[in-house]
C-alpha atoms as a PDB file:
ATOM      1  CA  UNK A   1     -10.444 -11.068   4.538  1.00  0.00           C
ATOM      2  CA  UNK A   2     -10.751  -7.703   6.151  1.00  0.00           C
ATOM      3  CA  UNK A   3     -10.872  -4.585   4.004  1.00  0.00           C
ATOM      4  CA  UNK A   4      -9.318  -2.420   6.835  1.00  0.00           C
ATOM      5  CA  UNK A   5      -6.504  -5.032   6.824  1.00  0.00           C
ATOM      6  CA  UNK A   6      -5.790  -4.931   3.229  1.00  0.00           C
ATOM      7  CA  UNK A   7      -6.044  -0.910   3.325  1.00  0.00           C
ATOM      8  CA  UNK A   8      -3.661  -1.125   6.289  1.00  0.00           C
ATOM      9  CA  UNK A   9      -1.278  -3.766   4.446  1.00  0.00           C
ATOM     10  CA  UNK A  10      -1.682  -1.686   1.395  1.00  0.00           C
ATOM     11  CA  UNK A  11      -1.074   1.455   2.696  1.00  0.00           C
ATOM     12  CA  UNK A  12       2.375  -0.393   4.606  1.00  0.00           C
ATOM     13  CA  UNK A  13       3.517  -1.847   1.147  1.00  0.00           C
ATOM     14  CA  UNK A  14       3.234   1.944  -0.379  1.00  0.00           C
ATOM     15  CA  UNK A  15       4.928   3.406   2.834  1.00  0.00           C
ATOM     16  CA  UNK A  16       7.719   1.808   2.577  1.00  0.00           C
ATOM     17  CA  UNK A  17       8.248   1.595  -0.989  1.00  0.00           C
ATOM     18  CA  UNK A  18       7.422   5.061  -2.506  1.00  0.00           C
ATOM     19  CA  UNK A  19       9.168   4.048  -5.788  1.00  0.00           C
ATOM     20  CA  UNK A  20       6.224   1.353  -6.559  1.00  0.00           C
ATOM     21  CA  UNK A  21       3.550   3.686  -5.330  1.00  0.00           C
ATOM     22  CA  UNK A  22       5.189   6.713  -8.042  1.00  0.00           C
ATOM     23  CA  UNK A  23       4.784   4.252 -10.635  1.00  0.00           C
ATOM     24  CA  UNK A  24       0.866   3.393  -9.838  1.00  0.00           C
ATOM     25  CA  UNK A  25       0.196   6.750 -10.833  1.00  0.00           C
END
């Protein structure tokens, strides 16, 4: 597993849902 890959899928996953990504913090 590639840690720029999971940043990148990460950082996708936030991107398009903001809501989950307010809730995080």
């Amino acid at each position: 597993v590639s840690v720029g890959y999971f940043i990148s899928d990460l950082g996708m996953i936030i991107w398009s849902y903001p809501s989950l990504g307010g809730m995080e913090y």
